[in-house]
PDB file of N, CA and C in Angstrom:
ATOM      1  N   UNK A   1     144.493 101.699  96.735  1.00  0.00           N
ATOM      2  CA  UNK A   1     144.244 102.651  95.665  1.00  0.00           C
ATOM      3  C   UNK A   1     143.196 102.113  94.701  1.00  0.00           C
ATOM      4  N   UNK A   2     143.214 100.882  94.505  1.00  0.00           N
ATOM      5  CA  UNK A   2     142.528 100.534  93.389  1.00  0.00           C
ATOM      6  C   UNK A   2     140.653  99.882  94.282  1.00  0.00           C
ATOM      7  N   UNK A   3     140.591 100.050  95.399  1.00  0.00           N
ATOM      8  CA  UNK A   3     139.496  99.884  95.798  1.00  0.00           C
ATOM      9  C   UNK A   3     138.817 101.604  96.252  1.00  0.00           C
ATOM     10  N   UNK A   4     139.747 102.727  96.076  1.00  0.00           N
ATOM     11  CA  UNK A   4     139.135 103.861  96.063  1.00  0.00           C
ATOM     12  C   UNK A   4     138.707 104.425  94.492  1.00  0.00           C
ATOM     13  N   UNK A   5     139.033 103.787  93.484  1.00  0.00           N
ATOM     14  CA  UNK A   5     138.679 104.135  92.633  1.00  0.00           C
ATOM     15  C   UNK A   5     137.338 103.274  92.029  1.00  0.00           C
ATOM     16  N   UNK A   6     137.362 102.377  92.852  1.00  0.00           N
ATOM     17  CA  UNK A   6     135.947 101.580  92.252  1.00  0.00           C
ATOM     18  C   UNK A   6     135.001 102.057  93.312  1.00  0.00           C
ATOM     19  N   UNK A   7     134.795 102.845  94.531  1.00  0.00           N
ATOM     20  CA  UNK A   7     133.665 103.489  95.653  1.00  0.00           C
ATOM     21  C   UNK A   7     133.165 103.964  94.822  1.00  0.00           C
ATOM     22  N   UNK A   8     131.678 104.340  94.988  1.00  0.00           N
ATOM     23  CA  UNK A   8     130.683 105.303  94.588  1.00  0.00           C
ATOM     24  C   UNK A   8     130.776 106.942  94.869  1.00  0.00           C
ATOM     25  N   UNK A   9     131.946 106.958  95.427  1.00  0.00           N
ATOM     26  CA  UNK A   9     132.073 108.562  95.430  1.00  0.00           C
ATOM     27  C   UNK A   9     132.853 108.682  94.724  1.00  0.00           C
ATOM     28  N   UNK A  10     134.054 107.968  94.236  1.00  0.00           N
ATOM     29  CA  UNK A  10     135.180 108.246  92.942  1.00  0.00           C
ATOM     30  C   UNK A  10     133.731 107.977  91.045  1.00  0.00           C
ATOM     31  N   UNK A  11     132.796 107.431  91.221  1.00  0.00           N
ATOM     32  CA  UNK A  11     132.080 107.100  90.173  1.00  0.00           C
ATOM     33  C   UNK A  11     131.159 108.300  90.160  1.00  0.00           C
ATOM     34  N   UNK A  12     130.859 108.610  90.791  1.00  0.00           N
ATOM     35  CA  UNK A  12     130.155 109.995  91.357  1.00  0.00           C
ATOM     36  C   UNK A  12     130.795 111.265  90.986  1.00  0.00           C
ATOM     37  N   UNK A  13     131.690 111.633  91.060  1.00  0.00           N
ATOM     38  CA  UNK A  13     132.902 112.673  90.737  1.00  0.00           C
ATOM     39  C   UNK A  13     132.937 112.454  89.482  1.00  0.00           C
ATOM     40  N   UNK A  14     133.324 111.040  88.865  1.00  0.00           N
ATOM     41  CA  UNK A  14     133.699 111.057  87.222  1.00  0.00           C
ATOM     42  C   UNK A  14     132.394 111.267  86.584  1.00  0.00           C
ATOM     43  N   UNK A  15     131.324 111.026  86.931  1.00  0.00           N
ATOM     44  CA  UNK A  15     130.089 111.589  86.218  1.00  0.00           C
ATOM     45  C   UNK A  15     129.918 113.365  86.728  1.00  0.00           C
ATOM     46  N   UNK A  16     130.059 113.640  87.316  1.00  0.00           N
ATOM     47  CA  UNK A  16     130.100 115.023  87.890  1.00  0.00           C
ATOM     48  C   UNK A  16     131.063 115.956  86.507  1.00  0.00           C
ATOM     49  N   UNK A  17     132.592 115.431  86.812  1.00  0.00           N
ATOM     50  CA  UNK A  17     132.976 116.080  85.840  1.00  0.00           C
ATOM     51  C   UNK A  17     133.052 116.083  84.373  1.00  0.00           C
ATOM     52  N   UNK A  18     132.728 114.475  83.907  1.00  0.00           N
ATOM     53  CA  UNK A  18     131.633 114.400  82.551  1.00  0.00           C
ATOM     54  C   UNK A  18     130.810 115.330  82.416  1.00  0.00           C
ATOM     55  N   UNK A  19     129.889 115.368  83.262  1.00  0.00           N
ATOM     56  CA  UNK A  19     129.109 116.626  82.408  1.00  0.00           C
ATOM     57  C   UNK A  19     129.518 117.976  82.479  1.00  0.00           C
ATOM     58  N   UNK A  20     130.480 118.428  83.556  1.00  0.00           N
ATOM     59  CA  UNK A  20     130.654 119.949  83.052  1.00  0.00           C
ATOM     60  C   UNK A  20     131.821 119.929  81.581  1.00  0.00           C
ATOM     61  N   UNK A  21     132.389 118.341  81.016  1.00  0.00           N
ATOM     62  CA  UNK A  21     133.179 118.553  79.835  1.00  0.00           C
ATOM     63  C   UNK A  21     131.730 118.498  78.783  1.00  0.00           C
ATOM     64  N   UNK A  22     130.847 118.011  78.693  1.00  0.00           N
ATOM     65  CA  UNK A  22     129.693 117.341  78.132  1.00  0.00           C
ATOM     66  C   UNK A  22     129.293 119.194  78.055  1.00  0.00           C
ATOM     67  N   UNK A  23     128.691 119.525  79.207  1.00  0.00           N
ATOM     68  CA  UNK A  23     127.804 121.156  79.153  1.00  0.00           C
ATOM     69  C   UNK A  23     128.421 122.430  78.619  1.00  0.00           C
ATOM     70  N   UNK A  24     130.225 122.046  78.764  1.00  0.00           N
ATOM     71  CA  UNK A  24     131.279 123.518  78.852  1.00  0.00           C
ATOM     72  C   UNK A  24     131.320 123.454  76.892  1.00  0.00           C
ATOM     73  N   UNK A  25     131.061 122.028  76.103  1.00  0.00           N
ATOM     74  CA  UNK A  25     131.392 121.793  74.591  1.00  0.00           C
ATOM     75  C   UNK A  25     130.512 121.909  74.009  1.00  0.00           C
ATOM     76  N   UNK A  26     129.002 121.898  75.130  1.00  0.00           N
ATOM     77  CA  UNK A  26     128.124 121.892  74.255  1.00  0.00           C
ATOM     78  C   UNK A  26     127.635 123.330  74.299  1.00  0.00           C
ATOM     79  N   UNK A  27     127.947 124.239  75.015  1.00  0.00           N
ATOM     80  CA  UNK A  27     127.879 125.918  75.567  1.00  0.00           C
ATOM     81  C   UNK A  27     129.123 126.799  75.878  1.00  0.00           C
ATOM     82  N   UNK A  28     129.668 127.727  75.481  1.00  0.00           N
ATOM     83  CA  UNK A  28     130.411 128.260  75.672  1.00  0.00           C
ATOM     84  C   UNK A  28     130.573 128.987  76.791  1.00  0.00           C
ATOM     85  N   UNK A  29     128.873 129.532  77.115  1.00  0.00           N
ATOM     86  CA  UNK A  29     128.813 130.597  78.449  1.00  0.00           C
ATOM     87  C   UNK A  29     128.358 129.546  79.642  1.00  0.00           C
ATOM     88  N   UNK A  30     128.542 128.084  79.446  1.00  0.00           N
ATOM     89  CA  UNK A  30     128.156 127.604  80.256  1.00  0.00           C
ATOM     90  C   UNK A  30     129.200 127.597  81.545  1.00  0.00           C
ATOM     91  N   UNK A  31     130.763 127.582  81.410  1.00  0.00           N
ATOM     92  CA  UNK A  31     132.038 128.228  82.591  1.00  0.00           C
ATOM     93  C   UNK A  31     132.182 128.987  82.804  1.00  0.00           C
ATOM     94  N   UNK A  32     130.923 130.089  82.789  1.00  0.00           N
ATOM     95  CA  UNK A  32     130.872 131.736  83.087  1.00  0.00           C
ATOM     96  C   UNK A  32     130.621 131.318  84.790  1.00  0.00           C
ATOM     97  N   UNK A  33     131.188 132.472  85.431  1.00  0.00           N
ATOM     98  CA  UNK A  33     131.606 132.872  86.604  1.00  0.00           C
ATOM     99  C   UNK A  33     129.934 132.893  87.295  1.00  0.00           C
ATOM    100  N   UNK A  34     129.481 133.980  86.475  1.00  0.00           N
ATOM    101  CA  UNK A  34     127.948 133.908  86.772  1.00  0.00           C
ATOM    102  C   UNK A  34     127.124 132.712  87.109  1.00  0.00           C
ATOM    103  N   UNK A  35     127.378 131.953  85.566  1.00  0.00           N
ATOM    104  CA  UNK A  35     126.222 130.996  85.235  1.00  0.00           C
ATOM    105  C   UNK A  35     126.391 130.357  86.771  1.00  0.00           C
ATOM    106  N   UNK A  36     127.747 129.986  86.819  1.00  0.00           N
ATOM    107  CA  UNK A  36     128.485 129.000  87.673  1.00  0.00           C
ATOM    108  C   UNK A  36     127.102 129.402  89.154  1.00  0.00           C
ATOM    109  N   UNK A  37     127.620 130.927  89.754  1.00  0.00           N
ATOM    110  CA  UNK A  37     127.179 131.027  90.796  1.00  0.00           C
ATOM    111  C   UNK A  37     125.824 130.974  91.032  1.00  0.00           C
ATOM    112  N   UNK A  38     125.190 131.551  89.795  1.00  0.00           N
ATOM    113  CA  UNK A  38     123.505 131.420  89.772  1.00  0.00           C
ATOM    114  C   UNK A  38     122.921 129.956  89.961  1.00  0.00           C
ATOM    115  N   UNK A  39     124.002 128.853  89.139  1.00  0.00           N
ATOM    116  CA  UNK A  39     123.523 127.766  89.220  1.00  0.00           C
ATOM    117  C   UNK A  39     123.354 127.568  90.920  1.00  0.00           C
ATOM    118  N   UNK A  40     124.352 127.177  91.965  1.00  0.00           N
ATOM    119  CA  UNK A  40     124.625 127.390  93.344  1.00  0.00           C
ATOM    120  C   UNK A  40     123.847 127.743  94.022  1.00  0.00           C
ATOM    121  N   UNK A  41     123.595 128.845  93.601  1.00  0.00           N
ATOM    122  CA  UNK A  41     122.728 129.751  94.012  1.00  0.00           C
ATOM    123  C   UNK A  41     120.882 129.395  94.366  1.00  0.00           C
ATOM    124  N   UNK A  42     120.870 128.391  92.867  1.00  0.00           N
ATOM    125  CA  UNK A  42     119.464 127.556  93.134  1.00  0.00           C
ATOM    126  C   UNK A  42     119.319 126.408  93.782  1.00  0.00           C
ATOM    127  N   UNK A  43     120.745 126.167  93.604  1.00  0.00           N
ATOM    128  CA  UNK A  43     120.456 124.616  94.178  1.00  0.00           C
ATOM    129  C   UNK A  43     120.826 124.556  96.024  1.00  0.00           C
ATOM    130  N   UNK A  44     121.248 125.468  96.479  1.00  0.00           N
ATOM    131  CA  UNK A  44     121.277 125.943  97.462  1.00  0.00           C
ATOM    132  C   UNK A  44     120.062 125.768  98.786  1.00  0.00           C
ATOM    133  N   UNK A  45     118.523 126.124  98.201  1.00  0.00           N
ATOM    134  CA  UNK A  45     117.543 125.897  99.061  1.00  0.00           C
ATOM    135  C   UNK A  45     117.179 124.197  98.795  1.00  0.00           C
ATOM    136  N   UNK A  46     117.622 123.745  97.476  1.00  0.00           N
ATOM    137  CA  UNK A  46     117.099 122.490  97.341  1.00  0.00           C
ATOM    138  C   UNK A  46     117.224 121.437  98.478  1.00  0.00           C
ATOM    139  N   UNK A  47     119.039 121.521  98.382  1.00  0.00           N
ATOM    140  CA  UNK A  47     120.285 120.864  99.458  1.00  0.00           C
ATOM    141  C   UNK A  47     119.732 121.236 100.843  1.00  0.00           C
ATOM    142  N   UNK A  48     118.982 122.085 101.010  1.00  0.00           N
ATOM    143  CA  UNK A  48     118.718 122.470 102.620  1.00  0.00           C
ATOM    144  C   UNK A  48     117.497 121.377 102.342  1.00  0.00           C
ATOM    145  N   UNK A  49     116.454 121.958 102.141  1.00  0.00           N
ATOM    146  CA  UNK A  49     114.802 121.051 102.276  1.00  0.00           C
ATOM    147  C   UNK A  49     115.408 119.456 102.137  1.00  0.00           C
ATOM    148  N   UNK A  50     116.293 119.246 100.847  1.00  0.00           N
ATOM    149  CA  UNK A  50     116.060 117.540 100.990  1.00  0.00           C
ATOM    150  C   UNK A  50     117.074 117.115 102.205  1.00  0.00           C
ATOM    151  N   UNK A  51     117.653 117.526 102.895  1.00  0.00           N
ATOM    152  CA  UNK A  51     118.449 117.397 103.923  1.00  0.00           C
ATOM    153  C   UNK A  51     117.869 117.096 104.800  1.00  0.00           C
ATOM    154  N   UNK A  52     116.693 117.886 105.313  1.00  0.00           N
ATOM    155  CA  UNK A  52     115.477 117.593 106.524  1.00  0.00           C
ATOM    156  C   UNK A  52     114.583 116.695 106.004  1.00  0.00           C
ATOM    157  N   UNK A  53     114.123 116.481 104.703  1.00  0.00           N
ATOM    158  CA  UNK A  53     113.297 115.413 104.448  1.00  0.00           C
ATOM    159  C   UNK A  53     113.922 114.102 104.966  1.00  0.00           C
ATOM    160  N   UNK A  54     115.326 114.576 104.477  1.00  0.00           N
ATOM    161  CA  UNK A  54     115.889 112.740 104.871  1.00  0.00           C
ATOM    162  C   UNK A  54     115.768 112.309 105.650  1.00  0.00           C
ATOM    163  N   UNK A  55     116.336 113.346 106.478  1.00  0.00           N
ATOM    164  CA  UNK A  55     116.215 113.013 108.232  1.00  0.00           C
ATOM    165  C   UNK A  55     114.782 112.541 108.539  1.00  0.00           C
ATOM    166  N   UNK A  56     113.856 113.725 108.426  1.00  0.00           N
ATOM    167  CA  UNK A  56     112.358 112.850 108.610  1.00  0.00           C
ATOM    168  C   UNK A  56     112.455 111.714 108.219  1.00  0.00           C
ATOM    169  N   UNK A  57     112.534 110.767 107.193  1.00  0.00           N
ATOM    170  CA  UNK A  57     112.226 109.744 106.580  1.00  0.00           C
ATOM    171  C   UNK A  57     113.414 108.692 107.013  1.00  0.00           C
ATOM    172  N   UNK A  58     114.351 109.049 107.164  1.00  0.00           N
ATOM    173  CA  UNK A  58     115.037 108.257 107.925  1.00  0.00           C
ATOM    174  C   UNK A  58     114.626 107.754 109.577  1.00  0.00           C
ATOM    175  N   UNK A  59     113.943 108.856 110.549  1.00  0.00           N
ATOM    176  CA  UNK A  59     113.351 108.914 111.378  1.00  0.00           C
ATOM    177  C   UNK A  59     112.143 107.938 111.319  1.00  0.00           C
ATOM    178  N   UNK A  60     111.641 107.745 110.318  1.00  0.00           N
ATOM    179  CA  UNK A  60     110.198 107.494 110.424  1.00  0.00           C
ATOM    180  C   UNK A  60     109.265 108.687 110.384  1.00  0.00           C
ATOM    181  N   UNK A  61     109.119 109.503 110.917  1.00  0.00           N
ATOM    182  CA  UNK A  61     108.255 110.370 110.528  1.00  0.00           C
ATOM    183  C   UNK A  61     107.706 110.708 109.718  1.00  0.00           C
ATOM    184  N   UNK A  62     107.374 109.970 108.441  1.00  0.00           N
ATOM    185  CA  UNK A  62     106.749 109.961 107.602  1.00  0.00           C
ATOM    186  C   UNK A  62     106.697 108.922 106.611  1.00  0.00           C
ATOM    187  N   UNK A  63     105.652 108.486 106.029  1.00  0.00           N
ATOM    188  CA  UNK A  63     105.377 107.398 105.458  1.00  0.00           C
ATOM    189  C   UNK A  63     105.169 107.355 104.282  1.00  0.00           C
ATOM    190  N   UNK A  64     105.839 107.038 103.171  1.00  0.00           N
ATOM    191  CA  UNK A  64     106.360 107.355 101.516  1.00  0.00           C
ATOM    192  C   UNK A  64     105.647 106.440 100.726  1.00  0.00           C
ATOM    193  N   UNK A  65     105.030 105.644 101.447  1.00  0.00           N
ATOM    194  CA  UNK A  65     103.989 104.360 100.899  1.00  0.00           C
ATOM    195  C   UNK A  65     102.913 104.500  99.756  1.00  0.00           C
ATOM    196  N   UNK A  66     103.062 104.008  98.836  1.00  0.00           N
ATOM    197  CA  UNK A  66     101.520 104.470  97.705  1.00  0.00           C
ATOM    198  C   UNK A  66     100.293 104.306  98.601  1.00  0.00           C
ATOM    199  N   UNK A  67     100.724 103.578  98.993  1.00  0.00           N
ATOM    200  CA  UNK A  67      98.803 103.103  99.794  1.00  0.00           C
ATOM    201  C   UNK A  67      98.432 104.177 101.149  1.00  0.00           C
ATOM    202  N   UNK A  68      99.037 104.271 101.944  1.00  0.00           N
ATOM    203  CA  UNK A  68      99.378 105.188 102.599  1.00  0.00           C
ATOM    204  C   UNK A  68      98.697 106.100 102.484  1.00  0.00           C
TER     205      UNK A  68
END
């Protein structure tokens, strides 16, 4: 138990839900049903494109180099 709470996905989550207490105090319409889905909604094509970039770049297929 106490080595799942020190992983980077339990530290990941507690910053995750920090900010929707951080965004929901600092905005009222920010836990609107809407906002919620519109947000989703954008980040949606992001999660696709950087998904295949990775893969490329994990592949090699492309070279991220300044000089390059």
């Amino acid at each position: 138990m106490k080595k799942a709470l020190k992983s980077w996905e339990m530290v990941l989550l507690c910053i995750l839900i920090l900010e929707f207490i951080i965004f929901a105090t600092a905005n009222s319409k920010f836990l609107m049903p809407r906002v919620l889905f519109g947000s989703i909604n954008d980040m949606i094509s992001i999660c696709i494109i950087s998904l295949f970039v990775t893969f490329v770049m994990i592949t090699g297929g492309i070279d991220i180099q300044a000089g390059a």
